[in-house]
PDB file of N, CA and C in Angstrom:
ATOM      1  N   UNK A   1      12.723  -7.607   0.666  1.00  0.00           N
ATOM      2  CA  UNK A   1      11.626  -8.486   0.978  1.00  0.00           C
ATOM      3  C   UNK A   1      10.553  -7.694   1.727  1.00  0.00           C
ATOM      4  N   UNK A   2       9.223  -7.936   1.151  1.00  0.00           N
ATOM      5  CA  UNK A   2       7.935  -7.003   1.972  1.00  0.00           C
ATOM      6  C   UNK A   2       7.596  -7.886   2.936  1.00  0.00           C
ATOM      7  N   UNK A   3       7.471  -6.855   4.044  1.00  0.00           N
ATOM      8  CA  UNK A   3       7.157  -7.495   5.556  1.00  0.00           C
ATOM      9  C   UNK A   3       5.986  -7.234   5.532  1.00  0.00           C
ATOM     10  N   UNK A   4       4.949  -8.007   5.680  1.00  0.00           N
ATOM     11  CA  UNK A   4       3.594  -8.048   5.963  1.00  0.00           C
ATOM     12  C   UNK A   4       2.957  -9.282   6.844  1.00  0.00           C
ATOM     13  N   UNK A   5       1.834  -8.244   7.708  1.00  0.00           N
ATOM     14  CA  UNK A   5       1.959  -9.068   8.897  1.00  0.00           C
ATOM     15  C   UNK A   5       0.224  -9.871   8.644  1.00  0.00           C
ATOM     16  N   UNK A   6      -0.210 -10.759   8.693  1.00  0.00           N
ATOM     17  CA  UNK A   6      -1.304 -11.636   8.291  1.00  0.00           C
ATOM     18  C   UNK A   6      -2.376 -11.558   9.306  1.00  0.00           C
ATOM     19  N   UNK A   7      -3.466 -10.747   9.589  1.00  0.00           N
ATOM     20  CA  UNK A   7      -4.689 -11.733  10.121  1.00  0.00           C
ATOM     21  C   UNK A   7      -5.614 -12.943   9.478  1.00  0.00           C
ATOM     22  N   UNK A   8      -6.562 -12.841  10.026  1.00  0.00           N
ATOM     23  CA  UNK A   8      -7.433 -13.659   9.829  1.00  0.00           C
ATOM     24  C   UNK A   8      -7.677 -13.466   8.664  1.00  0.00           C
ATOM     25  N   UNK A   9      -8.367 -12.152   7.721  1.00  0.00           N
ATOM     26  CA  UNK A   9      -9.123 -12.321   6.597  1.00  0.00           C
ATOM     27  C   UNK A   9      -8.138 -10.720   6.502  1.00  0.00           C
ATOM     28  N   UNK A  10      -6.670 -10.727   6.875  1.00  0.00           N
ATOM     29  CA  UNK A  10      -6.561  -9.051   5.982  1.00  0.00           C
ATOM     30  C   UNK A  10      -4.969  -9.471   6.377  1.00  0.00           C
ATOM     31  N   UNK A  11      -4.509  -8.358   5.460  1.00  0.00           N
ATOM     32  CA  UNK A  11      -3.155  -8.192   5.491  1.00  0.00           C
ATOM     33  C   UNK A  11      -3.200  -6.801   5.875  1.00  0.00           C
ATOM     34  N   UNK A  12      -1.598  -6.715   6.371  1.00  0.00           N
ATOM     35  CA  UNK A  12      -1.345  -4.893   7.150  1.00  0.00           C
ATOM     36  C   UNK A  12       0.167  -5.140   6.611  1.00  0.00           C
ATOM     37  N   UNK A  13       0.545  -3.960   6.091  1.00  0.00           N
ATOM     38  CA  UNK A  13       1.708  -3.414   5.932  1.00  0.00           C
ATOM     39  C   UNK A  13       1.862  -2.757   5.608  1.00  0.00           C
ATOM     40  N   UNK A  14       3.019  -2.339   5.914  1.00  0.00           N
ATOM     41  CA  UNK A  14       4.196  -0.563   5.864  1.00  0.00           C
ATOM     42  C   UNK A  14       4.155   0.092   4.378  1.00  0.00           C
ATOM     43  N   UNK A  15       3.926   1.148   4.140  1.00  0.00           N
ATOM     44  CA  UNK A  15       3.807   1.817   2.647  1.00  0.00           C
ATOM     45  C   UNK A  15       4.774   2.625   3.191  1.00  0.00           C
ATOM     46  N   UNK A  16       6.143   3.250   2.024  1.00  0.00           N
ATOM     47  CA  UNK A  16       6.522   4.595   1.926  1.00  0.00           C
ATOM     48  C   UNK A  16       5.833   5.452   0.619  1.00  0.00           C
ATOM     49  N   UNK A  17       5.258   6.382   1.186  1.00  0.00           N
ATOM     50  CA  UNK A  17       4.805   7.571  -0.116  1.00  0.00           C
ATOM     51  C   UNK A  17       5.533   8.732  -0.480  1.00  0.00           C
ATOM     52  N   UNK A  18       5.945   8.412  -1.744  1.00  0.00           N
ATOM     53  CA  UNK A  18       6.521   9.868  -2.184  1.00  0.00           C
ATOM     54  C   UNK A  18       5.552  10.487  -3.307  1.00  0.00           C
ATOM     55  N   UNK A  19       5.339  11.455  -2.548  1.00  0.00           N
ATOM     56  CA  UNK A  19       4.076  12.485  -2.955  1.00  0.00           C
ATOM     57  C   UNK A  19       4.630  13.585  -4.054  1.00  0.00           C
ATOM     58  N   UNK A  20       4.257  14.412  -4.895  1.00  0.00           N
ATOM     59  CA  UNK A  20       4.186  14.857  -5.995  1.00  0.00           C
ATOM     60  C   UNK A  20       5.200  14.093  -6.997  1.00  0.00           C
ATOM     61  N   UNK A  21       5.114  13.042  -7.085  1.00  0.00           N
ATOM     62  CA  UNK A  21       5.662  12.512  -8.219  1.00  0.00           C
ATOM     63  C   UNK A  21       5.246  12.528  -9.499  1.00  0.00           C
ATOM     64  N   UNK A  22       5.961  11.850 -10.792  1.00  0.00           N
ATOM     65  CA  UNK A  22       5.568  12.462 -11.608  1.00  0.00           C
ATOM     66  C   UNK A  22       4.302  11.099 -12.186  1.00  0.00           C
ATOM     67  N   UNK A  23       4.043  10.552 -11.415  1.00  0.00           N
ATOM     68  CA  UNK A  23       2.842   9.281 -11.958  1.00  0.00           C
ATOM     69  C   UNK A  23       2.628   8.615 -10.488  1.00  0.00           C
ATOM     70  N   UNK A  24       0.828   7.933 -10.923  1.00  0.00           N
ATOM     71  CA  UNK A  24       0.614   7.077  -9.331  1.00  0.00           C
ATOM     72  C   UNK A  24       1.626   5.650  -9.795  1.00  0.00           C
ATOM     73  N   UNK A  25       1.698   5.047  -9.204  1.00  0.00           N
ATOM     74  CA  UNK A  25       2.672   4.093  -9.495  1.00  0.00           C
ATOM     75  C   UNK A  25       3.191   3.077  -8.258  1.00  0.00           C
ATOM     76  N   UNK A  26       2.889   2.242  -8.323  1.00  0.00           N
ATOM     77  CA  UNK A  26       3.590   0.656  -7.182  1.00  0.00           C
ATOM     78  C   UNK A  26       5.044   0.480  -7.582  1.00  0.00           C
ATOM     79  N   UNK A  27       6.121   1.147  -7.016  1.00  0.00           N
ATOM     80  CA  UNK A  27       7.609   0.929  -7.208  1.00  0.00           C
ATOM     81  C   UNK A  27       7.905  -0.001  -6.938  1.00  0.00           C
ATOM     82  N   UNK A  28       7.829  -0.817  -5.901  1.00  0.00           N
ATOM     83  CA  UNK A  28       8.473  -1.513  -5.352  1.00  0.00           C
ATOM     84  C   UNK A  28       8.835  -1.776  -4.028  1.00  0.00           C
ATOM     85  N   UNK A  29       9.595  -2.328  -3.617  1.00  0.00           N
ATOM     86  CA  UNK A  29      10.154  -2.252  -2.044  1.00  0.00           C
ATOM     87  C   UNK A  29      11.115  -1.673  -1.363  1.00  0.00           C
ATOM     88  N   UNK A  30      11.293  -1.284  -0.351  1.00  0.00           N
ATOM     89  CA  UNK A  30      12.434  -0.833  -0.134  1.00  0.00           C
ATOM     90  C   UNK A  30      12.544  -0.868   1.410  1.00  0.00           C
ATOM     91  N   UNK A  31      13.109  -1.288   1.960  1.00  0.00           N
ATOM     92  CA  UNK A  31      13.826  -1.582   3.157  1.00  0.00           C
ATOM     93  C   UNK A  31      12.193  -2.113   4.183  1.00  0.00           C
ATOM     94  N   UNK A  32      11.846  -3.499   3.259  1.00  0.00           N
ATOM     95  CA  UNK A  32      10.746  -3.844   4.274  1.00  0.00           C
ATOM     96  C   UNK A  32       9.615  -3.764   3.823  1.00  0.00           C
ATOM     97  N   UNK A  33       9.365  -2.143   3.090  1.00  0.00           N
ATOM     98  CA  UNK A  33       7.987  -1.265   2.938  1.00  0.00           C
ATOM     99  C   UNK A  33       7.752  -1.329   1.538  1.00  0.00           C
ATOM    100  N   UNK A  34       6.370  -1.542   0.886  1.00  0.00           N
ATOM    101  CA  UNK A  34       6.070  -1.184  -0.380  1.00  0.00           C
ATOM    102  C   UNK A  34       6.027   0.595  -0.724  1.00  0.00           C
ATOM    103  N   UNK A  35       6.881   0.946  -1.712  1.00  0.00           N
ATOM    104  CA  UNK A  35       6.865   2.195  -2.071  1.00  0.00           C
ATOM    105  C   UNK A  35       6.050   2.570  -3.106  1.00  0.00           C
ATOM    106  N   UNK A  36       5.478   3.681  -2.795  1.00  0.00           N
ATOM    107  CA  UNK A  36       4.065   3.937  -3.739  1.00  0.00           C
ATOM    108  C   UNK A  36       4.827   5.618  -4.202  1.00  0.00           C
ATOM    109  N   UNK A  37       4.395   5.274  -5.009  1.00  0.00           N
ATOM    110  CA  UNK A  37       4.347   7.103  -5.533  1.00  0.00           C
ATOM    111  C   UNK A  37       3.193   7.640  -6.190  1.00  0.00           C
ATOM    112  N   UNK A  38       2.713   8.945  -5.987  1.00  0.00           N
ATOM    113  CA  UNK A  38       1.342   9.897  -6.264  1.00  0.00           C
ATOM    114  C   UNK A  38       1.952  10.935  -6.388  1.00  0.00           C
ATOM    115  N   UNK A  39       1.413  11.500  -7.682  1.00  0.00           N
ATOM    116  CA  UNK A  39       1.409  12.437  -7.883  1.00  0.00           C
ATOM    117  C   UNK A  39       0.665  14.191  -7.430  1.00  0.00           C
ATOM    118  N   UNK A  40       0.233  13.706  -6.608  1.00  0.00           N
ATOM    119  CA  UNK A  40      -0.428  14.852  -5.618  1.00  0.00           C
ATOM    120  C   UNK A  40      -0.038  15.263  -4.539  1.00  0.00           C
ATOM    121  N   UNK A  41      -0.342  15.917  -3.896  1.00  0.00           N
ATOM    122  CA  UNK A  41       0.802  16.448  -2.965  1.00  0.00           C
ATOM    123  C   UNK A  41       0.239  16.256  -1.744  1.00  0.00           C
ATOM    124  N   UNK A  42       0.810  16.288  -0.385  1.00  0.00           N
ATOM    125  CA  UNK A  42       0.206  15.502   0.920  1.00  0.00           C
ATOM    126  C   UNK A  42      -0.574  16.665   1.308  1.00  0.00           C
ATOM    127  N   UNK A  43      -1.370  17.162   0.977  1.00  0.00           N
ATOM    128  CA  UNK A  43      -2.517  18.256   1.963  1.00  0.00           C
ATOM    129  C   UNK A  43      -3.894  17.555   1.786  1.00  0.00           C
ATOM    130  N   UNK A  44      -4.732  17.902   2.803  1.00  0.00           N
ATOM    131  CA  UNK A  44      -6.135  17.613   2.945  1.00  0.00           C
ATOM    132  C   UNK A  44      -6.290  16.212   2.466  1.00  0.00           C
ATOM    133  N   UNK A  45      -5.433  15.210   3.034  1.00  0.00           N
ATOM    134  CA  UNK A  45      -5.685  13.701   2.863  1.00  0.00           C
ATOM    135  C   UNK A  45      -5.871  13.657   1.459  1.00  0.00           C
ATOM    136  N   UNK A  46      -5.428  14.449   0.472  1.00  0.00           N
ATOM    137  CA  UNK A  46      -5.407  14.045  -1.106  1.00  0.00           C
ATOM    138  C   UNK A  46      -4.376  12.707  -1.629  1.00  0.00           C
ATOM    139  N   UNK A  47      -3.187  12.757  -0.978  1.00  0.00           N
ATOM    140  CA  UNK A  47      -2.594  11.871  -0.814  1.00  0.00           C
ATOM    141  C   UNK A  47      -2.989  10.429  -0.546  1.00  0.00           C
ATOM    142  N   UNK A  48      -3.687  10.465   0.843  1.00  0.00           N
ATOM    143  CA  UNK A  48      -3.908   9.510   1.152  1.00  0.00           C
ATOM    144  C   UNK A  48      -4.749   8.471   0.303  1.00  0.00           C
ATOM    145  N   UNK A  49      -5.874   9.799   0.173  1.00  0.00           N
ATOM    146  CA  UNK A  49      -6.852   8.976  -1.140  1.00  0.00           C
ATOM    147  C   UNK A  49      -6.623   8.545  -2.617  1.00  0.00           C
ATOM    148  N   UNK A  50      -5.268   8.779  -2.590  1.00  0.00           N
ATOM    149  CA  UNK A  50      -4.773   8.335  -4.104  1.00  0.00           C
ATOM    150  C   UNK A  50      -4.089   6.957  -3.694  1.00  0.00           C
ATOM    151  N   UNK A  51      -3.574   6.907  -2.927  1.00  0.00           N
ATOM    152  CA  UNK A  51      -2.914   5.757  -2.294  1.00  0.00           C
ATOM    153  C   UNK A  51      -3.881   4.622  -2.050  1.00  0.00           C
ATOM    154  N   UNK A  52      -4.789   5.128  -1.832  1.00  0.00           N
ATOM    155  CA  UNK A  52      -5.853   4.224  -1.293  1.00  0.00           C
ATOM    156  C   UNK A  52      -6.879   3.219  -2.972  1.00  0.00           C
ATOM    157  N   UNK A  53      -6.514   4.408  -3.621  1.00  0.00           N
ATOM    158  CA  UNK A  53      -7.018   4.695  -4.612  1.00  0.00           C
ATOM    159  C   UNK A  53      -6.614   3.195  -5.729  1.00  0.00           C
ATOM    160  N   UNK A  54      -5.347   3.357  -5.632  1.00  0.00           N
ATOM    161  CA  UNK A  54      -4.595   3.385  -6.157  1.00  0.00           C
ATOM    162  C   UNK A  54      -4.012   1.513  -5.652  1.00  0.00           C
ATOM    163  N   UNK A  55      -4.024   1.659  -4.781  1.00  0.00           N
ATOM    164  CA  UNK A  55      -3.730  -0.185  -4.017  1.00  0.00           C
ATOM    165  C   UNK A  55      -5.244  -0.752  -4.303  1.00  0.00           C
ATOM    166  N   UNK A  56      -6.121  -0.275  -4.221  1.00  0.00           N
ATOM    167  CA  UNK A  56      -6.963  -0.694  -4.480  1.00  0.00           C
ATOM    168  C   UNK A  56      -7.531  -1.375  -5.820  1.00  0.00           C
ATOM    169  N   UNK A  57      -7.412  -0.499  -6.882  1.00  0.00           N
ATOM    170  CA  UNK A  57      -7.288  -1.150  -7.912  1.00  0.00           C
ATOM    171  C   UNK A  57      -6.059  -1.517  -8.669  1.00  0.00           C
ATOM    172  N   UNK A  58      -4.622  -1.513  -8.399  1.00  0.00           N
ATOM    173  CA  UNK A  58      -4.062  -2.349  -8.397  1.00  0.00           C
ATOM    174  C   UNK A  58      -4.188  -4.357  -7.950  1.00  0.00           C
ATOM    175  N   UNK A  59      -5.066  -3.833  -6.400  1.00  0.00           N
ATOM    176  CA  UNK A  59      -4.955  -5.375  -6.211  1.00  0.00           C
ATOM    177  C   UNK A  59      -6.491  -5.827  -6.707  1.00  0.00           C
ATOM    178  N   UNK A  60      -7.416  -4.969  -7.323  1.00  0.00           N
ATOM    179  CA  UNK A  60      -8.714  -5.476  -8.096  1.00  0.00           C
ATOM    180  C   UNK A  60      -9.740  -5.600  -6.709  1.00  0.00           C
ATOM    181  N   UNK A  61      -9.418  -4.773  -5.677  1.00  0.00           N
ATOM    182  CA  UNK A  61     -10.801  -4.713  -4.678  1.00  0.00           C
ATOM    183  C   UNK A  61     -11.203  -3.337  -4.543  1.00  0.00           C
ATOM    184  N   UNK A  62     -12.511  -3.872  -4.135  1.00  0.00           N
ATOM    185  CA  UNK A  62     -13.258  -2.521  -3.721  1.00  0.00           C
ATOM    186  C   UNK A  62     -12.290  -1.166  -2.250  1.00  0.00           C
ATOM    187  N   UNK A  63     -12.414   0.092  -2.840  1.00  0.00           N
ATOM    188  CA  UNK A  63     -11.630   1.392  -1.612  1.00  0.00           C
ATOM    189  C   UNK A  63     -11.994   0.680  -0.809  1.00  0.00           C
ATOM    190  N   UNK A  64     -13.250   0.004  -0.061  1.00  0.00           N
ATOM    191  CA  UNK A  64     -13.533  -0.012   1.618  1.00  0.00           C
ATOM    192  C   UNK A  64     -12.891  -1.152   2.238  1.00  0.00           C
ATOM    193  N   UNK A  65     -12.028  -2.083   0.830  1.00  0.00           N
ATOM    194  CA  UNK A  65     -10.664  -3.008   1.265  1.00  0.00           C
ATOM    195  C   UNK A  65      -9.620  -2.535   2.136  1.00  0.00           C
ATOM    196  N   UNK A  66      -9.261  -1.380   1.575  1.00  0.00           N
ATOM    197  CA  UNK A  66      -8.264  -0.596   1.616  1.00  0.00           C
ATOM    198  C   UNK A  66      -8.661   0.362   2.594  1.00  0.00           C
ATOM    199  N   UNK A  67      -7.604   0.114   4.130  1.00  0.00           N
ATOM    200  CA  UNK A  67      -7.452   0.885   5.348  1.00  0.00           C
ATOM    201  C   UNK A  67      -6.500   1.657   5.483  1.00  0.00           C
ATOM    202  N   UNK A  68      -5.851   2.687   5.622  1.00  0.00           N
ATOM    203  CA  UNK A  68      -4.407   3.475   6.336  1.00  0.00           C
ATOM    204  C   UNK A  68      -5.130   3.335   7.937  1.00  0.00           C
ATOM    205  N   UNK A  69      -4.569   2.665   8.450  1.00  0.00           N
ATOM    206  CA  UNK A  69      -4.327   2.248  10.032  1.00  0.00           C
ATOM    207  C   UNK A  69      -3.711   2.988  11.248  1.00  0.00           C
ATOM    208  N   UNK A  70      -2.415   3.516  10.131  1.00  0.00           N
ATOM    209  CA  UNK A  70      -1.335   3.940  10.903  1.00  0.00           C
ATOM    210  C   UNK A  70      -0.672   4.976   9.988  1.00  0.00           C
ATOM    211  N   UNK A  71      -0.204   6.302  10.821  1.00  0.00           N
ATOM    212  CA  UNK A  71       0.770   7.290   9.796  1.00  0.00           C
ATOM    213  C   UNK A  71       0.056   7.887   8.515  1.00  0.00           C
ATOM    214  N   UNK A  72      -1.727   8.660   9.096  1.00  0.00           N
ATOM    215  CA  UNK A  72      -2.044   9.392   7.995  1.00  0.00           C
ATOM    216  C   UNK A  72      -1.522  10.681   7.263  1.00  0.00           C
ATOM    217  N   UNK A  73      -0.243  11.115   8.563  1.00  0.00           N
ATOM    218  CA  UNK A  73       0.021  12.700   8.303  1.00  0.00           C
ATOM    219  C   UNK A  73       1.540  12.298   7.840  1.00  0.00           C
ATOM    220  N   UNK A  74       1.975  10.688   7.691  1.00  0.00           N
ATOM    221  CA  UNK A  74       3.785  11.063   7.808  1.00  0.00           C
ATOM    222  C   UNK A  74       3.790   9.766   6.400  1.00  0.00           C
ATOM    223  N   UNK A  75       4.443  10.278   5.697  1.00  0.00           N
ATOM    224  CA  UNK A  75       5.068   9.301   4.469  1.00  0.00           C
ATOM    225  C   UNK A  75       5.064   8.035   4.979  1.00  0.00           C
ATOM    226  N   UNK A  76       5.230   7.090   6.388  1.00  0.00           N
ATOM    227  CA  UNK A  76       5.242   5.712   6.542  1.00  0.00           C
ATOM    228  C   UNK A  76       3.985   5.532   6.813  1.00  0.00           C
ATOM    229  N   UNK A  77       3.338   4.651   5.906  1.00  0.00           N
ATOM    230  CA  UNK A  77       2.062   4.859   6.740  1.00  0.00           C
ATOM    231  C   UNK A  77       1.646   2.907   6.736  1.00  0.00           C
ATOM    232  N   UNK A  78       1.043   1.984   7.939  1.00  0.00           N
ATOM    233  CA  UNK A  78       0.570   1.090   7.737  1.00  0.00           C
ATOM    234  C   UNK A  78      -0.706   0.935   7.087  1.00  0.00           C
ATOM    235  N   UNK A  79      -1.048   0.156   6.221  1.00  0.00           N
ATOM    236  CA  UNK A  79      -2.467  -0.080   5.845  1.00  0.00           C
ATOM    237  C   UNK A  79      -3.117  -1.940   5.763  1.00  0.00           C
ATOM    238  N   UNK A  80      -4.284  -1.566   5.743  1.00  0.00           N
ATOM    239  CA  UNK A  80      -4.939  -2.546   5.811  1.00  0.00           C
ATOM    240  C   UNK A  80      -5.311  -3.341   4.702  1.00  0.00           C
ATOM    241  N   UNK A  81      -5.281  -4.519   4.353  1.00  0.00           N
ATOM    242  CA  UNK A  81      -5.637  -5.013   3.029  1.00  0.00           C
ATOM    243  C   UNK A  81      -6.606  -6.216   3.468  1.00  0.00           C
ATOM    244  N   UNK A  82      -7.897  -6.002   3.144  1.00  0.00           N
ATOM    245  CA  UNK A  82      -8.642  -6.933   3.341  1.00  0.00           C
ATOM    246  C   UNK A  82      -9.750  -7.071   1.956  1.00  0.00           C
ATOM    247  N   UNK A  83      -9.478  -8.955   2.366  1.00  0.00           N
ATOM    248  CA  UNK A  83      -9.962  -9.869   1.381  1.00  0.00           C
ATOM    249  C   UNK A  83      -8.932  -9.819   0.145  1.00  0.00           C
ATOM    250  N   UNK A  84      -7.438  -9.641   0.531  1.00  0.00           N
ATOM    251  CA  UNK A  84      -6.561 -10.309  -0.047  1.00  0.00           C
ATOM    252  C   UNK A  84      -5.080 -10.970   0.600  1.00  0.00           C
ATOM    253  N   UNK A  85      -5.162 -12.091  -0.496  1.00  0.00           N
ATOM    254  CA  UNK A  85      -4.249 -13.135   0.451  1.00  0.00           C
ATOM    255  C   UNK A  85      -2.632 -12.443  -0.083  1.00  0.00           C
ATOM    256  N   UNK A  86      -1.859 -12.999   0.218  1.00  0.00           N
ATOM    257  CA  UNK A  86      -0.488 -12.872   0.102  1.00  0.00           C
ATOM    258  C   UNK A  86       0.120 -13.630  -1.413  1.00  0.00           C
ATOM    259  N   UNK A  87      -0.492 -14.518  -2.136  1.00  0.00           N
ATOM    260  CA  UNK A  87      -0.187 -14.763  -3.675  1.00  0.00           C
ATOM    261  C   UNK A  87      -1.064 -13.503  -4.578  1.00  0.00           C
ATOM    262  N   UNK A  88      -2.012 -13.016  -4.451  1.00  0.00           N
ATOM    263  CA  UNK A  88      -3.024 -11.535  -4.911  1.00  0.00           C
ATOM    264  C   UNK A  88      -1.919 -10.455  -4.414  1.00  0.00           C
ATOM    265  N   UNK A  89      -1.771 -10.591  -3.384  1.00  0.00           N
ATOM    266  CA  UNK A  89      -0.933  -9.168  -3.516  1.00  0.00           C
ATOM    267  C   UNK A  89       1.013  -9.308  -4.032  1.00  0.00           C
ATOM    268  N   UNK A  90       1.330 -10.616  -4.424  1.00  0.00           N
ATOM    269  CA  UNK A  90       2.895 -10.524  -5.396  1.00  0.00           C
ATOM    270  C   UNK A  90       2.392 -10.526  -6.469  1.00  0.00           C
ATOM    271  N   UNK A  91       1.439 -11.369  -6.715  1.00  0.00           N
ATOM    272  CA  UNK A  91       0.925 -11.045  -8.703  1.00  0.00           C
ATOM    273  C   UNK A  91       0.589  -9.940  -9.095  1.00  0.00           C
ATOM    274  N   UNK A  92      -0.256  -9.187  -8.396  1.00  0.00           N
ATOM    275  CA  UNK A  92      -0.875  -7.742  -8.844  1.00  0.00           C
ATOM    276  C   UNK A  92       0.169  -6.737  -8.704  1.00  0.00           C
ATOM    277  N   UNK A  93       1.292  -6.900  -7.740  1.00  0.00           N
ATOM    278  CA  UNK A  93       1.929  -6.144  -7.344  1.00  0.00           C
ATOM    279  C   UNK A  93       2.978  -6.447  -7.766  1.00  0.00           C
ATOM    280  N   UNK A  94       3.677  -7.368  -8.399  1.00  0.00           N
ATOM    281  CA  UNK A  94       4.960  -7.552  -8.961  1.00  0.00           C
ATOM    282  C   UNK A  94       5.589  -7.580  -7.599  1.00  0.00           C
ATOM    283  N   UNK A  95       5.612  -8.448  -6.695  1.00  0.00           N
ATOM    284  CA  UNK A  95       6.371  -8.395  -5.626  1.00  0.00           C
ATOM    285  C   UNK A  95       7.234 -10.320  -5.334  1.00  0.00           C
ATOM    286  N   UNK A  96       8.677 -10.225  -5.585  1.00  0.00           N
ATOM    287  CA  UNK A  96       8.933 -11.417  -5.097  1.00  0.00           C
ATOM    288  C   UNK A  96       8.875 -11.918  -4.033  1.00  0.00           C
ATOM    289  N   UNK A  97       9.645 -10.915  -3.076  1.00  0.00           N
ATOM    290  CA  UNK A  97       9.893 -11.864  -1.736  1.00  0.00           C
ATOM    291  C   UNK A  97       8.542 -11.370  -0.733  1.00  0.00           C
ATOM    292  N   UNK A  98       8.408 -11.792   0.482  1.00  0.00           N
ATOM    293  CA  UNK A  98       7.553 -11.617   1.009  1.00  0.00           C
ATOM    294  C   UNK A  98       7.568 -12.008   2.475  1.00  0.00           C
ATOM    295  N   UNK A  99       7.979 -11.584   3.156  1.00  0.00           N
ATOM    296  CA  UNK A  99       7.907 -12.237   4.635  1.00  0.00           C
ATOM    297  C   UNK A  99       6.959 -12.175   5.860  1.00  0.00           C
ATOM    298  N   UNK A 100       6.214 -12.875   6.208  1.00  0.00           N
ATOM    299  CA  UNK A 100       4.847 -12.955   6.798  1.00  0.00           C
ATOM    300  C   UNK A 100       5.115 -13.488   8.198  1.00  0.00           C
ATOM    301  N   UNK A 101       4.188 -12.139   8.910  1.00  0.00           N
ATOM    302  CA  UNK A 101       4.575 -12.460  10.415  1.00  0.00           C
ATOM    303  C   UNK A 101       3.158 -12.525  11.046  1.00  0.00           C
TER     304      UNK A 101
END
């Protein structure tokens, strides 16, 4: 179940990234965290910007939706999702469960 925590007009939650994979790709969940995989490798925030990249048009908003908040240098990283609700991000994302704090 993805733990994501709700403001006002944004969502924040936990990403794990596994970096040089072999495709960008929304895996799934895993202990809490949405797992992303990129195929680029973590130097000079290339990573980050695929990730960013990458949630972004998955969930159909504009990059400046899309925050890393927390954990730019370490595979857990929190991010920001604003101007989408919590039914936008299980449809786009293939995500069932969802637990909102």
């Amino acid at each position: 179940m993805l733990k994501v925590k709700k403001g006002e007009n944004y969502l924040e939650l936990e990403l794990k990234v596994q970096p040089r994979s072999s495709a960008n790709k929304v895996v799934g969940v895993e202990q809490g965290r949405l797992k992303v995989k990129v195929t680029v490798p973590p130097e000079k925030g290339k990573a980050n910007q695929t990730v960013v990249e990458l949630l972004a048009k998955s969930l159909k908003v504009p990059k400046r939706n899309v925050t890393i908040v927390r954990g730019e240098t370490s595979r857990v990283k929190t991010v920001r999702l604003e101007g989408v609700d919590v039914a936008t991000l299980q449809k786009n994302l293939g995500i069932k469960g969802v637990e909102i704090s």
